[in-house]
Protein backbone atom coordinates (compact mmCIF):
# COMPACT_ATOMS: atom_id res chain seq x y z
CA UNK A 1 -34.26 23.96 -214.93
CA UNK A 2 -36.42 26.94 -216.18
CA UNK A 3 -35.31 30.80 -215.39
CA UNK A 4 -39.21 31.14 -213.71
CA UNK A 5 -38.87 28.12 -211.13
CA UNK A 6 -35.11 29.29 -210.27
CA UNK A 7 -36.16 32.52 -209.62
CA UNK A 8 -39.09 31.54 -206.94
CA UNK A 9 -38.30 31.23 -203.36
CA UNK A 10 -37.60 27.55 -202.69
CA UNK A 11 -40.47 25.11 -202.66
CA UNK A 12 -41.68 24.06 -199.10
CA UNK A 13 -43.20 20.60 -199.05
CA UNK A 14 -46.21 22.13 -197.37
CA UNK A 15 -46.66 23.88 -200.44
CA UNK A 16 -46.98 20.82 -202.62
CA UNK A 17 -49.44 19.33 -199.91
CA UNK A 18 -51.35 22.43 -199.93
CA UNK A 19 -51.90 22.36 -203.54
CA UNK A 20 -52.50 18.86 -203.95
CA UNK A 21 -55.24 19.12 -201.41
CA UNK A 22 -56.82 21.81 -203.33
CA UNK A 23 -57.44 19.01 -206.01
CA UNK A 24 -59.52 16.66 -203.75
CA UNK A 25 -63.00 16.07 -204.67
CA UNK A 26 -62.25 16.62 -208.48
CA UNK A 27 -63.77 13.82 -210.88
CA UNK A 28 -61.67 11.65 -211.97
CA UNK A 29 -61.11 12.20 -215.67
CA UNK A 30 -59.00 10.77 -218.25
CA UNK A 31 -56.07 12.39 -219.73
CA UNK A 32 -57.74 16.04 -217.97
CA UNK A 33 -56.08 18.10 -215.87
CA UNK A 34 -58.47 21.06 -214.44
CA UNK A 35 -58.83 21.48 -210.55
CA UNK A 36 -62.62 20.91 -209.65
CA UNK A 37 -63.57 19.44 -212.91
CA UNK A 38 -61.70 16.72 -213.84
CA UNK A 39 -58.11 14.88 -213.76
CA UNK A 40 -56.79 11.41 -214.11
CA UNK A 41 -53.06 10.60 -211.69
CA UNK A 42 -51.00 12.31 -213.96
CA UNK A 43 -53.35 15.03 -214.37
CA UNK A 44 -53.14 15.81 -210.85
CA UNK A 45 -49.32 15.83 -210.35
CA UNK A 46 -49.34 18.09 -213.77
CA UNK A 47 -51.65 20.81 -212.04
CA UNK A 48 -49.91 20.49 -208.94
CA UNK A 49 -46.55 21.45 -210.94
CA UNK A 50 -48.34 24.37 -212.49
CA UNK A 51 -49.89 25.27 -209.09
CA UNK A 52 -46.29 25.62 -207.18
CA UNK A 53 -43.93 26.13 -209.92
CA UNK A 54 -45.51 27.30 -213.01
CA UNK A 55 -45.51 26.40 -216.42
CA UNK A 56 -45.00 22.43 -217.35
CA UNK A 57 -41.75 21.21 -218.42
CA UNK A 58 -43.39 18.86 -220.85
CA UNK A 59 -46.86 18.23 -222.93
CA UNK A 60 -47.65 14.03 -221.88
CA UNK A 61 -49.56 14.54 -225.40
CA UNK A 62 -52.80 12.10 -225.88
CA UNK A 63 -52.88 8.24 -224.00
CA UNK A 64 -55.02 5.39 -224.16
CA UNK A 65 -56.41 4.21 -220.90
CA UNK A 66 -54.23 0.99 -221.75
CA UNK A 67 -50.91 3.66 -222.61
CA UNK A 68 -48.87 1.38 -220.28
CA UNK A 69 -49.22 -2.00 -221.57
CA UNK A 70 -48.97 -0.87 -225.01
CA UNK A 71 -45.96 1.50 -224.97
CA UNK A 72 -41.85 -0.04 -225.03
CA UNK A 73 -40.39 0.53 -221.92
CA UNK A 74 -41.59 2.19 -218.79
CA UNK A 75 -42.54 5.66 -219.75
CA UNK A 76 -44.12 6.91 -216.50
CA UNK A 77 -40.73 6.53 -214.38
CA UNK A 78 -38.85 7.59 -217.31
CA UNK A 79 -40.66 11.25 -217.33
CA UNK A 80 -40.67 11.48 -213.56
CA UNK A 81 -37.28 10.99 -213.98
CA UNK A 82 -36.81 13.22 -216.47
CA UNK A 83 -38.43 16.17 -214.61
CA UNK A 84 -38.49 14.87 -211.20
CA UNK A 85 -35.51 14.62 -208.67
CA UNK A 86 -35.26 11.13 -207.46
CA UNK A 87 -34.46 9.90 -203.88
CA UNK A 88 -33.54 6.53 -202.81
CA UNK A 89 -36.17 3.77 -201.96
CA UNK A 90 -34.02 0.71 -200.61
CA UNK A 91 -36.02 0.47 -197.61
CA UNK A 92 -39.74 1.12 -198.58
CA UNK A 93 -40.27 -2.84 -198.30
CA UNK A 94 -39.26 -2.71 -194.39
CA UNK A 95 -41.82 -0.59 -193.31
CA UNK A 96 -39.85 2.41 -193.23
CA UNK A 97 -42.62 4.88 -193.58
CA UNK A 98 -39.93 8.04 -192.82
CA UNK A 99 -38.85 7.70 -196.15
CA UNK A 100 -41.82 8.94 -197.59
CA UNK A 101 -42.15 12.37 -197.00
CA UNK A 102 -45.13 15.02 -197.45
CA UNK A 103 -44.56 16.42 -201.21
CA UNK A 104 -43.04 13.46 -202.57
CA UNK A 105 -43.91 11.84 -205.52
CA UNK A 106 -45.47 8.31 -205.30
CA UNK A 107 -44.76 6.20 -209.16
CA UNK A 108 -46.75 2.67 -208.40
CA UNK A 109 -46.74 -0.35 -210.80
CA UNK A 110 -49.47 -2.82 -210.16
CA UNK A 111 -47.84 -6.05 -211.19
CA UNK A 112 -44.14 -7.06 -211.28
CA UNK A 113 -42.55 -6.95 -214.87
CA UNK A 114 -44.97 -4.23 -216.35
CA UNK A 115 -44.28 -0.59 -216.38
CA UNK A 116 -45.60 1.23 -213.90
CA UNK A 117 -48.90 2.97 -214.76
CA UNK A 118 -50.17 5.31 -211.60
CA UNK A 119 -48.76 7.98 -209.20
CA UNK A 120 -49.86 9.95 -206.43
CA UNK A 121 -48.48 12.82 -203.58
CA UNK A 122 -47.66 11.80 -200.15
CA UNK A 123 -48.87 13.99 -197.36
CA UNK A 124 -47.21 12.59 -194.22
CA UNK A 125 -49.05 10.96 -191.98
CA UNK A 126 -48.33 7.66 -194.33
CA UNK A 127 -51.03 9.21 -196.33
CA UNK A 128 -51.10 10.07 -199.94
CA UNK A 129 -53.29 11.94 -202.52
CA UNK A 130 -54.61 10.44 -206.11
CA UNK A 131 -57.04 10.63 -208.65
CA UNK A 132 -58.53 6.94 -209.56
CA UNK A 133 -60.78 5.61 -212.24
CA UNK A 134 -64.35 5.45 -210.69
CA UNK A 135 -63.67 7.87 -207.84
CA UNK A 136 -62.85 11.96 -207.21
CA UNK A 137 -59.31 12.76 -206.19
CA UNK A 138 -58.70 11.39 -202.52
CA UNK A 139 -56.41 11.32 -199.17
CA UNK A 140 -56.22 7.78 -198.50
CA UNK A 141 -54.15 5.85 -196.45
CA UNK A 142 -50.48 4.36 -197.92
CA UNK A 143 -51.95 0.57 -196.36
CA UNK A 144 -49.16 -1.87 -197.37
CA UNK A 145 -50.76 -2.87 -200.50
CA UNK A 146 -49.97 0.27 -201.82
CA UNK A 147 -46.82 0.59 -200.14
CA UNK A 148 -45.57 -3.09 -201.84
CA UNK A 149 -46.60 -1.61 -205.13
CA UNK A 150 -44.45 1.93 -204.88
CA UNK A 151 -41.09 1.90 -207.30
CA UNK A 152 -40.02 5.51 -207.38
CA UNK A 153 -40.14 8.05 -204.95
CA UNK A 154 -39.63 11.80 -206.28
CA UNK A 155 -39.33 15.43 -205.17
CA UNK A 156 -40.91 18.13 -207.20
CA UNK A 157 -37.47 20.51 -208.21
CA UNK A 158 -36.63 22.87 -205.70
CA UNK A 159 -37.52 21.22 -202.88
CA UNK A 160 -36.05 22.33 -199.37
CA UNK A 161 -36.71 20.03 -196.37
């Protein structure tokens, strides 16, 4: 954990939905990651970092649109959970939508056996904000398609409840 985000009062989850709605309306953008003018998923949850706790832990460095399916492994979860604090998701498939909570992390994998490949911030309500090929960042609704589809919940560091 950095000096800078140890020394800042404690992050509020407000303050991560806050910033995240700041981002809606931007294009959607490969690989970007400016507020108003362009950002991809991961783009997003980078300037949200830098918009509550400051510099980035780590450079994502350039990715294909097909980064996923032609990287080993699952690299997505793997750097959520290497900067990320994890929280349990046994009963996401029951419905339990008090699980997800506003400020958390949303990692999504679109088919079973392949690595997971988009992310987004939930913002209560079972709501959540991402940035999609085609579209502008957006609040949409966590409809059970989605929700089937979530396998890893996060907390940005520092989180109090």
């Amino acid at each position: 954990m950095s000096d800078q985000v140890s020394a800042r009062r404690q992050l509020r989850r407000e303050d991560i939905v806050v910033a995240a709605r700041r981002w809606i309306g931007t294009p959607y953008q490969h690989q970007a990651s400016l507020k108003g003018v362009g950002c991809d998923c991961l783009g997003l949850l980078r300037g949200v970092w830098r918009d509550v706790l400051g510099e980035e832990p780590e450079e994502p460095g350039p990715y294909s649109p097909a980064w996923a399916e032609l990287s080993e492994g699952d690299p997505l979860l793997a750097a959520a959970a290497r900067h990320l604090v994890p929280v349990e998701t046994q009963d996401l498939l029951t419905g339990s939508a008090r699980q997800i909570r506003p400020g958390m992390v949303l990692v999504f994998r679109w088919r079973a056996n392949s690595a997971a490949k988009h992310c987004g911030i939930a913002t209560g309500e079972g709501r959540f904000i991402h940035a999609h090929d085609g579209a502008s960042v957006a609040e949409v609704a966590i409809v059970p398609g989605w929700r089937r589809r979530i396998v890893g919940l996060f907390d940005y560091p520092e989180v109090v409840d």
